[in-house]
N, C-alpha and C. Protein backbone atom coordinates (compact mmCIF):
# COMPACT_ATOMS: atom_id res chain seq x y z
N UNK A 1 32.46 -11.37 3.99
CA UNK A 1 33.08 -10.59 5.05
C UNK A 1 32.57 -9.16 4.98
N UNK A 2 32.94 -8.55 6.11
CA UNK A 2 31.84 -6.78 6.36
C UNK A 2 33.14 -6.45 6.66
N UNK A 3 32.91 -5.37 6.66
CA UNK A 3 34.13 -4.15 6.96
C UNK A 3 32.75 -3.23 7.50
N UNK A 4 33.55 -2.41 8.79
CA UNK A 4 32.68 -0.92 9.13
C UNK A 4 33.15 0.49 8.43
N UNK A 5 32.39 1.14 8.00
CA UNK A 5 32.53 2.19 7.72
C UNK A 5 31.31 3.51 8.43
N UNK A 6 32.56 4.46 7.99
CA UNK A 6 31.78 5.55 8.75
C UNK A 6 30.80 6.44 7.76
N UNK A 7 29.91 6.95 7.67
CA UNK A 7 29.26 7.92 6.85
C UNK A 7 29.54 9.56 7.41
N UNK A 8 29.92 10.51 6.86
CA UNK A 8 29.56 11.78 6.59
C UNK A 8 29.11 12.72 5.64
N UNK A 9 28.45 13.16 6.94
CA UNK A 9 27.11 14.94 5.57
C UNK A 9 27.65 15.42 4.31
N UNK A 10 27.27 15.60 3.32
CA UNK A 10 27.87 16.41 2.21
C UNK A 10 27.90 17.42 3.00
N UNK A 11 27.27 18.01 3.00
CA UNK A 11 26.99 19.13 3.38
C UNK A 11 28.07 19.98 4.32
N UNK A 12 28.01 19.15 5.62
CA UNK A 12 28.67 20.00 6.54
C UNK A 12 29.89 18.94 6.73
N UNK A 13 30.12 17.53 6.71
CA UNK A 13 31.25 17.05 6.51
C UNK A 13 31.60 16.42 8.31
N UNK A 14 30.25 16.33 8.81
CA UNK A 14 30.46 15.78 10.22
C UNK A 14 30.07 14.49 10.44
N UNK A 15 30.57 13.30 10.99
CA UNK A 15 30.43 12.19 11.19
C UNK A 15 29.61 11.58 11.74
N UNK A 16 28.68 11.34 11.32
CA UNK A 16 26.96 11.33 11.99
C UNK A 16 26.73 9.58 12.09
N UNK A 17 26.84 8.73 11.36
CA UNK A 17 26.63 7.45 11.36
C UNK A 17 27.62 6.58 11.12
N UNK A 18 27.43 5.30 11.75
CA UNK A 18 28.59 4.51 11.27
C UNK A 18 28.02 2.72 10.54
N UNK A 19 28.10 1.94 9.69
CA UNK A 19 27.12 1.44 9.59
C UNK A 19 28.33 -0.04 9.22
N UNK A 20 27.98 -1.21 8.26
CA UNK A 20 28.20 -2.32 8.00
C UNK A 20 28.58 -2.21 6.45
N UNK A 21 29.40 -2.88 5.48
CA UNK A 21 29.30 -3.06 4.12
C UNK A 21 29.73 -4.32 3.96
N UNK A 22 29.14 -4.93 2.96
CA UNK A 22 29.63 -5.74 2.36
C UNK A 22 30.79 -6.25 1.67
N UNK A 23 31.47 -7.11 1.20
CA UNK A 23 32.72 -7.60 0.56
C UNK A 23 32.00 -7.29 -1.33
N UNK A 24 30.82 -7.56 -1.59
CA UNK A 24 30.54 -7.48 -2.78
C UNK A 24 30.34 -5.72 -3.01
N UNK A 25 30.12 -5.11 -1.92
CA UNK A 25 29.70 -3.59 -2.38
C UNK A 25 31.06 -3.04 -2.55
N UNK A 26 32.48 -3.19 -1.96
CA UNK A 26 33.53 -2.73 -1.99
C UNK A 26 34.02 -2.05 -3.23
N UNK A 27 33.36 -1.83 -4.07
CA UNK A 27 33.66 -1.40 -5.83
C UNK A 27 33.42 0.11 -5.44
N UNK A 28 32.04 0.45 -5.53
CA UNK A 28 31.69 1.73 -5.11
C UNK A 28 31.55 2.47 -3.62
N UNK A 29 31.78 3.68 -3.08
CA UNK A 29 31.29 3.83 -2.16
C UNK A 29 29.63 4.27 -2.11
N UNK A 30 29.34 4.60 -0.47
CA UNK A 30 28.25 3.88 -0.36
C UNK A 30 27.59 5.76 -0.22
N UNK A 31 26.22 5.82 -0.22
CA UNK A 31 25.71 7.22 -0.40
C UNK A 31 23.87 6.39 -0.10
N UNK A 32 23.74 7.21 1.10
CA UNK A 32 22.36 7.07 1.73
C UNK A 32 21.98 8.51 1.98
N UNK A 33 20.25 8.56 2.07
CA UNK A 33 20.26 10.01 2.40
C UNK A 33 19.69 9.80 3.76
N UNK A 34 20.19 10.33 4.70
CA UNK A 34 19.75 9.98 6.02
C UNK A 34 19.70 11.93 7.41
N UNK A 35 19.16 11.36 7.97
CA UNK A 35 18.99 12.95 8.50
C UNK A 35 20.57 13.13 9.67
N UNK A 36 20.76 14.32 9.10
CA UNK A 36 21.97 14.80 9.95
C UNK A 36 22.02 16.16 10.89
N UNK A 37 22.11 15.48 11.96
CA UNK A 37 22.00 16.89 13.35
C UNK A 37 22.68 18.05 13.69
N UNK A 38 23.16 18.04 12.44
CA UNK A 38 24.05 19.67 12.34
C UNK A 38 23.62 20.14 11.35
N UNK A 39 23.13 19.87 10.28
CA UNK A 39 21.95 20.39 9.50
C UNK A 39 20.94 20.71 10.19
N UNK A 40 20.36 19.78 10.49
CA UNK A 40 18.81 19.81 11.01
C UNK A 40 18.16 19.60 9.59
N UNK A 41 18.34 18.59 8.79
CA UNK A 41 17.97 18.26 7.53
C UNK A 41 18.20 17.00 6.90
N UNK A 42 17.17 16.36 6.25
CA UNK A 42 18.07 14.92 5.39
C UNK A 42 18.71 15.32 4.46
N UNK A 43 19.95 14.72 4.19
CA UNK A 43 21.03 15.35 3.44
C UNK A 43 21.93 14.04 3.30
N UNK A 44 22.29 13.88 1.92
CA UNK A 44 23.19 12.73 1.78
C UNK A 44 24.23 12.23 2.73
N UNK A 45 24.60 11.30 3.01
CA UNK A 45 25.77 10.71 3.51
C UNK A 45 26.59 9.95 2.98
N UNK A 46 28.02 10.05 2.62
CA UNK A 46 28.47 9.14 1.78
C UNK A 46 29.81 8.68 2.79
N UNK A 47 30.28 7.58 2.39
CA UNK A 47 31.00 6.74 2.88
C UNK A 47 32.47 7.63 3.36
N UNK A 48 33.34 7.39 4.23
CA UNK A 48 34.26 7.70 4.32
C UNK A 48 35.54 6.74 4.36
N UNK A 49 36.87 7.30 4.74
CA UNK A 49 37.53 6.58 4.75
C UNK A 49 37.88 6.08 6.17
């Protein structure tokens, strides 16, 4: 089973992507570095609630 989750910037803390997870990843959250448009920079994204 997937659950959606949302990703936001370290950085600036704005909600830029929203993506898919897994039932086995559910332990940790999730941290991609992906480019964010209020930066204007790639900059981590980590999972939210």
């Amino acid at each position: 089973m997937q659950s959606k989750v949302a990703l936001a910037c370290a950085a600036c803390s704005s909600r830029n992507y929203s993506t898919v997870k897994g039932k086995s990843q559910s332990a940790e959250r999730l941290e991609i570095k992906k480019f964010c448009k209020v930066c204007n920079a790639h900059t981590v994204h980590r999972e939210t609630k």
